[in-house]
C-alpha atoms as a PDB file:
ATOM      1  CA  UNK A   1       0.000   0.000   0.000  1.00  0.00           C
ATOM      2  CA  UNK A   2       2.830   2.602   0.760  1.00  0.00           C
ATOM      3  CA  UNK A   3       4.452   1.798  -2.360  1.00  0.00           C
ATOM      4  CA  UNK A   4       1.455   2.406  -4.363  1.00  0.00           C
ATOM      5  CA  UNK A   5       0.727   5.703  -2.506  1.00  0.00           C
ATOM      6  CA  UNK A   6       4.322   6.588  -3.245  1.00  0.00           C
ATOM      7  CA  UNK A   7       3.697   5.799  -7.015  1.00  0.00           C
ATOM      8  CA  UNK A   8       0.351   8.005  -6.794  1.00  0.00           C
ATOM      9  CA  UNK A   9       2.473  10.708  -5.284  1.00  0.00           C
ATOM     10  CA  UNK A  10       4.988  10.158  -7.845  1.00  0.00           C
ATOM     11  CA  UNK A  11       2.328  10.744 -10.898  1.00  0.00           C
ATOM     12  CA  UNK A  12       0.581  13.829  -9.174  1.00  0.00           C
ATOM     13  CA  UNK A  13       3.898  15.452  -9.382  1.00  0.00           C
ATOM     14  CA  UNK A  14       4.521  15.043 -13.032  1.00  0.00           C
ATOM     15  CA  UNK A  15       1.461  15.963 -13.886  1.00  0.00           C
ATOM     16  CA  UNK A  16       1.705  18.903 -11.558  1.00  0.00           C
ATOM     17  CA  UNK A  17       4.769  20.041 -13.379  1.00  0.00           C
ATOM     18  CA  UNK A  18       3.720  19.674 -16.509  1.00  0.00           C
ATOM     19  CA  UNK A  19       1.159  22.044 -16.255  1.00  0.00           C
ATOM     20  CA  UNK A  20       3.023  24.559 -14.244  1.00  0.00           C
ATOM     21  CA  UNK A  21       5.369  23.840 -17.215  1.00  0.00           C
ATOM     22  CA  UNK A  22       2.859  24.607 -20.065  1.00  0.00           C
ATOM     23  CA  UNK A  23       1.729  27.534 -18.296  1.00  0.00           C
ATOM     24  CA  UNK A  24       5.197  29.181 -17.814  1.00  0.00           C
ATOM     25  CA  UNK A  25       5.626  28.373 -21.989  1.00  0.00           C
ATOM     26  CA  UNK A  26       2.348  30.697 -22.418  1.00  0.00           C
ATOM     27  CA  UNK A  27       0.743  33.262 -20.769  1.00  0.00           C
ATOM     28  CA  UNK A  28      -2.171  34.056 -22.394  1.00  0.00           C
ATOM     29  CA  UNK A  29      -2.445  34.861 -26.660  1.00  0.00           C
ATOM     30  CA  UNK A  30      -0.073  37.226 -28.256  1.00  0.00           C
ATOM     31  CA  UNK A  31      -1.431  40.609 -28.931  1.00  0.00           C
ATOM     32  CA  UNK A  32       0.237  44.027 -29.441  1.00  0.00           C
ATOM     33  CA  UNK A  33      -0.557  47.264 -29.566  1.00  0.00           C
ATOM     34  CA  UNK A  34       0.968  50.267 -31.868  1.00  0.00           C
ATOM     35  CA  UNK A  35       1.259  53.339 -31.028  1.00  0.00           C
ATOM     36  CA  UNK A  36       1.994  56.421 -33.457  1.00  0.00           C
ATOM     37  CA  UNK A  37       0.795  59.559 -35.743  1.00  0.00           C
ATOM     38  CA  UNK A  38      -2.955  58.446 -36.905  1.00  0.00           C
ATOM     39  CA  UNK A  39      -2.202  61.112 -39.704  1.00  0.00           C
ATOM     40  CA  UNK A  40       0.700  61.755 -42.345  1.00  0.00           C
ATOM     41  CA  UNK A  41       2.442  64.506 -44.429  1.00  0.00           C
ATOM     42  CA  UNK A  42       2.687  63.273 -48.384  1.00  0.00           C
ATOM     43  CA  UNK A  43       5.748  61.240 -48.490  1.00  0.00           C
ATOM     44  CA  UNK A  44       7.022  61.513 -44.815  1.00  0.00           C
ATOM     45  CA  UNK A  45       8.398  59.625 -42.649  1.00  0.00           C
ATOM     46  CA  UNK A  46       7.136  58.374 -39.674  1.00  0.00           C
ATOM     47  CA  UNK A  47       7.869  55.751 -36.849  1.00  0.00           C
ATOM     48  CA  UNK A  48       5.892  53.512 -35.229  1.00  0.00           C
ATOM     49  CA  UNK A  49       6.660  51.355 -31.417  1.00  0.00           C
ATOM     50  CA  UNK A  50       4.787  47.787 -31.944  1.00  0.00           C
ATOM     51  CA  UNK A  51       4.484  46.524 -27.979  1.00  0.00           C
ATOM     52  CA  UNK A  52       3.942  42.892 -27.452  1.00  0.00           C
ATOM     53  CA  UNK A  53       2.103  41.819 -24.631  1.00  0.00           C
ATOM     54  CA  UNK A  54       1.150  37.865 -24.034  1.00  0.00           C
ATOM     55  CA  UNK A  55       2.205  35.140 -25.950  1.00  0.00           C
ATOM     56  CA  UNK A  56       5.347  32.589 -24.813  1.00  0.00           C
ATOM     57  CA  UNK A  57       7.410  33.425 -21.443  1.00  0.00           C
ATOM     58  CA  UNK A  58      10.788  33.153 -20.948  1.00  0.00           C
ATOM     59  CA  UNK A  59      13.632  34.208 -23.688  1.00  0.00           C
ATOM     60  CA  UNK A  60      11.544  35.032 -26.580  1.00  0.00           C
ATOM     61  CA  UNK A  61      12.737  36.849 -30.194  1.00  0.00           C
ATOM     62  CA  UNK A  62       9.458  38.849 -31.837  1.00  0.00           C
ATOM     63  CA  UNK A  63       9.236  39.607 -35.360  1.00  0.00           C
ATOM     64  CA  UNK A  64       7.062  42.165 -37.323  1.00  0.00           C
ATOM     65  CA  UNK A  65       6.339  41.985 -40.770  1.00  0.00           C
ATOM     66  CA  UNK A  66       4.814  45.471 -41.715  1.00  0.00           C
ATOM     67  CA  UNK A  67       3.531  47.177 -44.891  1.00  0.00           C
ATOM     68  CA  UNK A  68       0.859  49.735 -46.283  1.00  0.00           C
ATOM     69  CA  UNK A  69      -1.657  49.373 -48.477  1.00  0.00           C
ATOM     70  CA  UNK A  70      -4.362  52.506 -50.461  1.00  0.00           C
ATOM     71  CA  UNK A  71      -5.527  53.723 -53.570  1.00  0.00           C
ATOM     72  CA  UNK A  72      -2.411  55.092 -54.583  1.00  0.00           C
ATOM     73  CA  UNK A  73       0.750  53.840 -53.096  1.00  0.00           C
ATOM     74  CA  UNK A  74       3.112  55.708 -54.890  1.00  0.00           C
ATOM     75  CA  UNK A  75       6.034  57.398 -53.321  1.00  0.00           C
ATOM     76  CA  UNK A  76       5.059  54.927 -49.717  1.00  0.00           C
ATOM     77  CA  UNK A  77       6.937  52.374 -47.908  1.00  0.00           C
ATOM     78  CA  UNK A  78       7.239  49.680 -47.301  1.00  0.00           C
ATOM     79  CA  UNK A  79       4.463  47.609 -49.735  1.00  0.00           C
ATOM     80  CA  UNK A  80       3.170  44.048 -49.616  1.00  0.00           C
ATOM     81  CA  UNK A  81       5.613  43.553 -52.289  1.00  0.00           C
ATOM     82  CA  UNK A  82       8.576  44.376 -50.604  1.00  0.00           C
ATOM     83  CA  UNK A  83       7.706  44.759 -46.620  1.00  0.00           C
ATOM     84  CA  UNK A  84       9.179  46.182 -44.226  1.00  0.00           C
ATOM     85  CA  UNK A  85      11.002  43.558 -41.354  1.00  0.00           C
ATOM     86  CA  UNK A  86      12.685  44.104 -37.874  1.00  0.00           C
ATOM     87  CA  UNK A  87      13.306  41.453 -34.786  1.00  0.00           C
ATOM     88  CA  UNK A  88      14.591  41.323 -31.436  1.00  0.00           C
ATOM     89  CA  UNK A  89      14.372  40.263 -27.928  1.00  0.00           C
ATOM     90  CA  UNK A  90      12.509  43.102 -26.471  1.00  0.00           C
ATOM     91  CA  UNK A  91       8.804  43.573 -26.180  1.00  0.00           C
ATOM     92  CA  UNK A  92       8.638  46.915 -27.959  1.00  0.00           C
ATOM     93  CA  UNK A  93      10.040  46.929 -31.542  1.00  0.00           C
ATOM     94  CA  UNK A  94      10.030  50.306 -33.762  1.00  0.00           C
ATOM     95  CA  UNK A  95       9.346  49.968 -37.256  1.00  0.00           C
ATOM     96  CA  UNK A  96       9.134  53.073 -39.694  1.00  0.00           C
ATOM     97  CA  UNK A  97       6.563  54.095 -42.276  1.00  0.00           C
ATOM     98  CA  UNK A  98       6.657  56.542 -45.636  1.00  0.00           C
ATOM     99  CA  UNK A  99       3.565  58.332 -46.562  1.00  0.00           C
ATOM    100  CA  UNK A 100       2.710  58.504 -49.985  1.00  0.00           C
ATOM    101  CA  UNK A 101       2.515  61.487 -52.166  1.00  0.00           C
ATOM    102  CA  UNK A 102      -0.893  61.455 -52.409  1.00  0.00           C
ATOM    103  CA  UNK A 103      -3.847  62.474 -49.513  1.00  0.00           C
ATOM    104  CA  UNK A 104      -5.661  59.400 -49.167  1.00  0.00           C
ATOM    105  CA  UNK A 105      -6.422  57.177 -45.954  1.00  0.00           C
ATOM    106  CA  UNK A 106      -3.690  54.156 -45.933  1.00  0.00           C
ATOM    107  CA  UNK A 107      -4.133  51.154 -44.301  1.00  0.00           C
ATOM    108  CA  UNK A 108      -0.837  49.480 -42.179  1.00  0.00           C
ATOM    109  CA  UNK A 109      -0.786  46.145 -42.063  1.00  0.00           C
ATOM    110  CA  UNK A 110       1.440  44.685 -39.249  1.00  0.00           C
ATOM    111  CA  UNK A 111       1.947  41.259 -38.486  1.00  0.00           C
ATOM    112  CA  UNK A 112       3.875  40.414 -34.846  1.00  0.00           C
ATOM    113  CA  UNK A 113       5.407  36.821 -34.287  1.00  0.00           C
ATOM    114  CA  UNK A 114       6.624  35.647 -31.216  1.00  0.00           C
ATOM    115  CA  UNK A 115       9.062  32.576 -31.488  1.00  0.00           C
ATOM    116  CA  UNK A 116      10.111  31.136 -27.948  1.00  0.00           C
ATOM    117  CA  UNK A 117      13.236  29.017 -26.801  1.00  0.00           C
ATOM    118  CA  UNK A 118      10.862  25.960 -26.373  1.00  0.00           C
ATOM    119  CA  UNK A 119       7.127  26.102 -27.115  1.00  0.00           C
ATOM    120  CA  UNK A 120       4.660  26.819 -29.796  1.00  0.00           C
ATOM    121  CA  UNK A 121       5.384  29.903 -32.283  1.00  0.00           C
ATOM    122  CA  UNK A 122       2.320  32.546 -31.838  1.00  0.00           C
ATOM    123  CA  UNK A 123       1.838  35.207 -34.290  1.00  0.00           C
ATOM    124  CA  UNK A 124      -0.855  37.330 -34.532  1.00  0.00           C
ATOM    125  CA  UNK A 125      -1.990  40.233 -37.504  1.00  0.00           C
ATOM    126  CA  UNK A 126      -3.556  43.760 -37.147  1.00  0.00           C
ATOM    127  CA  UNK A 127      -4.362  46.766 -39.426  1.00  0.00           C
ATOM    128  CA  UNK A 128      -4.394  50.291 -38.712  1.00  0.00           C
ATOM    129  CA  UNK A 129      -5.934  52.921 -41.131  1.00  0.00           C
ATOM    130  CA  UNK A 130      -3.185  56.333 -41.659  1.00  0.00           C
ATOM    131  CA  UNK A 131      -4.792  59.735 -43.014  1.00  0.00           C
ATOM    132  CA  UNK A 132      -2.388  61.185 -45.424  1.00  0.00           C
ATOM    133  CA  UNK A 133      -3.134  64.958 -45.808  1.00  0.00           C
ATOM    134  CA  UNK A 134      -1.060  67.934 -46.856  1.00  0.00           C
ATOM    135  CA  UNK A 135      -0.650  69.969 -43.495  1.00  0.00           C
ATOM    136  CA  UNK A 136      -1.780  73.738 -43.139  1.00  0.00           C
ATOM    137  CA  UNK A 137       1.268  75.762 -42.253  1.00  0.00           C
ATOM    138  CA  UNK A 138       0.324  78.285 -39.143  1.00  0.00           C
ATOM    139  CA  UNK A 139       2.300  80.821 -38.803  1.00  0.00           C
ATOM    140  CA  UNK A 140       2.375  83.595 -35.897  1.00  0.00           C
ATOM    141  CA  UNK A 141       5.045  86.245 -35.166  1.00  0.00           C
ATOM    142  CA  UNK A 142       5.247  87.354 -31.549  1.00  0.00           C
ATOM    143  CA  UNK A 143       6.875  90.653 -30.232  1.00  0.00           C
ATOM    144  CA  UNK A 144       8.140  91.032 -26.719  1.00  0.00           C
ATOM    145  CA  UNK A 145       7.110  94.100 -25.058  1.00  0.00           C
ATOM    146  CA  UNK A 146       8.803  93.634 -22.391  1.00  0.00           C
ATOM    147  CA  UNK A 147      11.906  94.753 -20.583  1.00  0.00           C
ATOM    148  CA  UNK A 148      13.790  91.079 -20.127  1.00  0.00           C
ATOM    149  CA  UNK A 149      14.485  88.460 -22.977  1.00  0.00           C
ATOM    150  CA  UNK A 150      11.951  85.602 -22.836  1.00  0.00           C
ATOM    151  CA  UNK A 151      13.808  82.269 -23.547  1.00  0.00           C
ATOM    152  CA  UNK A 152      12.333  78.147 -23.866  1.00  0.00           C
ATOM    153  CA  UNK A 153       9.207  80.043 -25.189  1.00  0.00           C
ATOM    154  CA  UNK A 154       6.482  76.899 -25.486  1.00  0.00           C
ATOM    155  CA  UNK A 155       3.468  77.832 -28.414  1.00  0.00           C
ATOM    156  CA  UNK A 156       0.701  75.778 -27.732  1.00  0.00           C
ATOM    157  CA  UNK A 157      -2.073  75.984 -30.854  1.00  0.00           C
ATOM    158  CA  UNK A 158      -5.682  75.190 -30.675  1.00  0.00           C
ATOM    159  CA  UNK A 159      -8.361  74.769 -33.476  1.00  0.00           C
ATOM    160  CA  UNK A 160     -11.594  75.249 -32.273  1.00  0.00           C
ATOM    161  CA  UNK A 161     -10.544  74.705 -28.753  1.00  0.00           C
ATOM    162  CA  UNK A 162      -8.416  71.719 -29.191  1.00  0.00           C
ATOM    163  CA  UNK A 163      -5.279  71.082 -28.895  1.00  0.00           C
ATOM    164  CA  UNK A 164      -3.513  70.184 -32.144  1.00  0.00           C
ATOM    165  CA  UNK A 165       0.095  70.955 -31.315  1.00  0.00           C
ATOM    166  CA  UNK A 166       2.952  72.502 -29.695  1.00  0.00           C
ATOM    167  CA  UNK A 167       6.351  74.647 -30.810  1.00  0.00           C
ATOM    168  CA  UNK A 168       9.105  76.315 -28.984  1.00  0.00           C
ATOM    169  CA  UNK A 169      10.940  79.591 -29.850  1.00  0.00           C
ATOM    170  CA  UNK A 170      14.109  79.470 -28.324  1.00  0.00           C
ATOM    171  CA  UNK A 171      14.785  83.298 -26.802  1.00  0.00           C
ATOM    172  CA  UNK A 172      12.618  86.287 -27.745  1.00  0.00           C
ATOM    173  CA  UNK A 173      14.806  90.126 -26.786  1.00  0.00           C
ATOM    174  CA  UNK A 174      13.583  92.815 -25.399  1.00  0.00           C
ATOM    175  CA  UNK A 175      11.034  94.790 -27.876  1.00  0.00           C
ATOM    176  CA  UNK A 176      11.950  92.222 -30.774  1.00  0.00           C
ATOM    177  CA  UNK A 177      10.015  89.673 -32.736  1.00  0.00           C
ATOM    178  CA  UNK A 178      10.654  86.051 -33.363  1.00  0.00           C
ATOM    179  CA  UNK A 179       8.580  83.659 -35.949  1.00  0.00           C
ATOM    180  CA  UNK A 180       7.331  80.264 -34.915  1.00  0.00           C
ATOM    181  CA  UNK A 181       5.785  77.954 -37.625  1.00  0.00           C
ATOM    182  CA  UNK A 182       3.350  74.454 -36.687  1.00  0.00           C
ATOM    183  CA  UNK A 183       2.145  71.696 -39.338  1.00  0.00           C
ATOM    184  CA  UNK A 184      -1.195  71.225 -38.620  1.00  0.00           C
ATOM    185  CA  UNK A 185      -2.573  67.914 -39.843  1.00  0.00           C
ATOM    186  CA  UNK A 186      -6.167  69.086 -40.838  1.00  0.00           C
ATOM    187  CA  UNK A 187      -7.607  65.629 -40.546  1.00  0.00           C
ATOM    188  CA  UNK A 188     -11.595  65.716 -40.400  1.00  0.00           C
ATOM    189  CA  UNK A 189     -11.917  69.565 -40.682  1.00  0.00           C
ATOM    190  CA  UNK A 190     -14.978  70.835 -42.737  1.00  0.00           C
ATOM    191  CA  UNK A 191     -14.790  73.147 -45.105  1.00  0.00           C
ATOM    192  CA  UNK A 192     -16.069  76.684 -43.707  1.00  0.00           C
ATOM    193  CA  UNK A 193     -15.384  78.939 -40.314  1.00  0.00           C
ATOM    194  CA  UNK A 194     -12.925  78.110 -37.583  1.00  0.00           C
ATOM    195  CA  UNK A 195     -11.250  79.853 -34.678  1.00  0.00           C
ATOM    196  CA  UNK A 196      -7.734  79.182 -34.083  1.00  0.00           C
ATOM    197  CA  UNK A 197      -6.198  80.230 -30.811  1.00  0.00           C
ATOM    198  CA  UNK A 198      -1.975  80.775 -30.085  1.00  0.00           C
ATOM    199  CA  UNK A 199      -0.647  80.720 -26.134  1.00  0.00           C
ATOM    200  CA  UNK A 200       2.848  81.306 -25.092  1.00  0.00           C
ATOM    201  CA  UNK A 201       3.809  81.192 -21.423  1.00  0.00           C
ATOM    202  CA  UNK A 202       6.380  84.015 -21.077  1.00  0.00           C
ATOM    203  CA  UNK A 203       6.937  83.947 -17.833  1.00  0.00           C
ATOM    204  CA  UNK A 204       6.689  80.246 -17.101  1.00  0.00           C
ATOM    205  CA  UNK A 205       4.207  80.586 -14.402  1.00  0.00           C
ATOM    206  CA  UNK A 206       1.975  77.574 -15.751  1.00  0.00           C
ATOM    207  CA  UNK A 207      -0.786  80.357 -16.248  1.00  0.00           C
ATOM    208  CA  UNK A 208      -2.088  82.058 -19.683  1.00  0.00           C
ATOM    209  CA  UNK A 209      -2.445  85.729 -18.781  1.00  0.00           C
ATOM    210  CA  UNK A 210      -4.424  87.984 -21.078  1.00  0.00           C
ATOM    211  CA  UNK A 211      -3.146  90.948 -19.743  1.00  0.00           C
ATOM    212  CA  UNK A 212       0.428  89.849 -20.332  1.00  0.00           C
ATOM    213  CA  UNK A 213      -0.354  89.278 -23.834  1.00  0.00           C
ATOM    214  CA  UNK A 214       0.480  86.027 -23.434  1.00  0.00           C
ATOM    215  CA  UNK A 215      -2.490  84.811 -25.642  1.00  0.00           C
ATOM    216  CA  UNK A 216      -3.511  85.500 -29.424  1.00  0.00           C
ATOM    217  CA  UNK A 217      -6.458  84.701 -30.866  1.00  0.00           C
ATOM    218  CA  UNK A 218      -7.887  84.801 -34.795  1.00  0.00           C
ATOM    219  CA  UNK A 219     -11.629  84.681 -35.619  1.00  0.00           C
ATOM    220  CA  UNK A 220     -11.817  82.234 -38.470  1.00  0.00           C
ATOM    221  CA  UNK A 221     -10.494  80.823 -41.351  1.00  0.00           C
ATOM    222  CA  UNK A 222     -11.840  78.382 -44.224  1.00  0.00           C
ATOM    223  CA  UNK A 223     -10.359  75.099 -45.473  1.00  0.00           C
ATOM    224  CA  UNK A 224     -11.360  74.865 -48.833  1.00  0.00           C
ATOM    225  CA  UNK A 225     -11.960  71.378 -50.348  1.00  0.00           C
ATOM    226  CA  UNK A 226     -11.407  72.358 -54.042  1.00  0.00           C
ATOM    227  CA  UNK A 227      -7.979  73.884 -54.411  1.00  0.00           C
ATOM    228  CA  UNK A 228      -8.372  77.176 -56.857  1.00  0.00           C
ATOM    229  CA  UNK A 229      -5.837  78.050 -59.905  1.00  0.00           C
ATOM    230  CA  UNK A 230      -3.809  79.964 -57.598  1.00  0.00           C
ATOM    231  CA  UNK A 231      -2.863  77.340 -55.144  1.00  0.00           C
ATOM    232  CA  UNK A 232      -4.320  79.110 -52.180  1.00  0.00           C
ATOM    233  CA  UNK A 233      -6.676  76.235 -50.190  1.00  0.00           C
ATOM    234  CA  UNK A 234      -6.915  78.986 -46.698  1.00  0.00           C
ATOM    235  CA  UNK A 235      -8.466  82.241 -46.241  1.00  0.00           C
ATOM    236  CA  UNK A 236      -7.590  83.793 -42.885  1.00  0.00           C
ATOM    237  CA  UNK A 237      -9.013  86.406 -40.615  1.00  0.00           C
ATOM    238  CA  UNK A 238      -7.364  87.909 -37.795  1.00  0.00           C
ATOM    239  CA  UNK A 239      -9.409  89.189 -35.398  1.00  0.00           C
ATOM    240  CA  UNK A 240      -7.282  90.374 -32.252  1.00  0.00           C
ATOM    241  CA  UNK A 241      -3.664  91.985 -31.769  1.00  0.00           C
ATOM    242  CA  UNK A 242      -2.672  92.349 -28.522  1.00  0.00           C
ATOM    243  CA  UNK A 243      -0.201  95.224 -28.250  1.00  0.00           C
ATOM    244  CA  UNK A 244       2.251  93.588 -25.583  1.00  0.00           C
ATOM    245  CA  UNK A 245       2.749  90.539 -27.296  1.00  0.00           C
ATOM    246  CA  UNK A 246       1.246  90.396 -30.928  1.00  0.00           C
ATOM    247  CA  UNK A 247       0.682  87.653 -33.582  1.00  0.00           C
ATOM    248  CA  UNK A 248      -0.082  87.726 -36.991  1.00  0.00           C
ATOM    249  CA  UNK A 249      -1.236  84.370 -38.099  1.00  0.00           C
ATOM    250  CA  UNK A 250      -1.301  83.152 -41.674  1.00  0.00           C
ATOM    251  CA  UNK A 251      -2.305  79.828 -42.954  1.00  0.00           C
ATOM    252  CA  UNK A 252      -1.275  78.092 -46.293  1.00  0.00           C
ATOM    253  CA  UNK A 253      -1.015  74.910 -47.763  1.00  0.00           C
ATOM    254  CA  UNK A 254       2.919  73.411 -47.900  1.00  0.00           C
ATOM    255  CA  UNK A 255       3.839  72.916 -51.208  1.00  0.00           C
ATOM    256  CA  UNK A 256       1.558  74.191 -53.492  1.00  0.00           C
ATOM    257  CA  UNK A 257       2.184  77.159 -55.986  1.00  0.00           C
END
């Protein structure tokens, strides 16, 4: 009888370990996510971090396969004909993505595989739809009223009260002006009136004072859908100038004539 219990004993283990085995070879299905720019200048770059999550334990090498796909790929990369590849052991890889020349909405196609030491091979695909659009160039050009050189000047710039970007100007002197320039990605923005608003913290107190002219503001502009013979897609109004620290905004679309 003990030997038999013994046996028994024996068994449990082994089965025991097994499982604790095939559970440390897998911890749930691969998946990843991606994170990058949902929207594209024609024929820029941009890069993309694929994160694994799930999938084997223990020493494993991932793998992403990557390309786009649209209407007109022209001037993109990488294509199903020729896609893009990168590996390594770490859970975030970063894989890099051309626009093409053309505004249309792209779709990425990644593909992550995750091959362990010992164990099954999981792989797993996803697709992820790009706007490219030609970007609307804003343009403002502060002056500093004051008596002490602003420097590490941050621009933040809203369109219709959200916040589409940020720039820095690097020093502003006393009672002289300095340019600052943002690519605005118009992605979704209808055709007709907008307000566009322009903060810069001078004196890096974390607060937007009016009085300070630390804040300009325009009163619309139209995006037109139809670009005209001359080139111009924007029409701008500018509806306050505030005389400590002025802007003149102007909008235009990059690389048309």
């Amino acid at each position: 009888m003990t030997t038999r219990r013994f046996v028994l004993a024996l068994v449990l283990l082994a089965v025991v370990g097994a499982t604790l085995a095939a559970s440390a070879a897998a911890s749930g299905p691969l998946l990843f996510d991606l994170h990058g720019p949902t929207a594209i200048a024609p024929g820029q770059n941009a890069v993309f971090n694929v994160t694994a999550s799930g999938g084997p334990d223990g020493n494993v090498t991932y793998s992403v396969v990557y390309y786009i796909e649209g209407t007109n790929t022209s001037g993109g990369a990488p294509l199903s004909s020729s896609p893009g590849r990168t590996s390594g052991n770490q859970t975030t890889l970063q894989i890099n993505v051309t626009a093409p020349t053309l505004e249309q909405t792209v779709t990425l196609v990644v593909t992550l595989e995750a091959t362990p030491e010992a164990g099954s091979v999981q792989n797993v695909t996803r697709t992820f739809s790009i706007t490219v659009v030609k970007p609307i160039v804003l343009t403002a050009t502060f002056h500093n009223g004051g008596t002490t050189t602003a420097l590490n000047i941050t621009v933040r710039w809203y369109v219709d009260g959200a916040l589409v970007g940020t720039s820095q100007i690097a020093r502003i002197a006393s009672n002289a002006d300095a340019t600052v320039t943002f690519n605005y990605l118009p992605v979704g923005l209808a055709p007709g009136e907008h307000t566009l608003r322009v903060e810069a913290d001078l004196d890096h107190n974390n607060v937007i004072d009016p009085s300070k002219g630390e804040v300009v503001t325009s009163t619309l502009f139209y995006s037109q859908v139809s670009e005209p013979a001359t080139g111009w897609t924007i029409l701008l109004g500018i509806g306050v100038f505030i005389p400590v620290f002025l802007g003149v905004v102007a909008l235009r679309r990059r690389g048309q004539r």
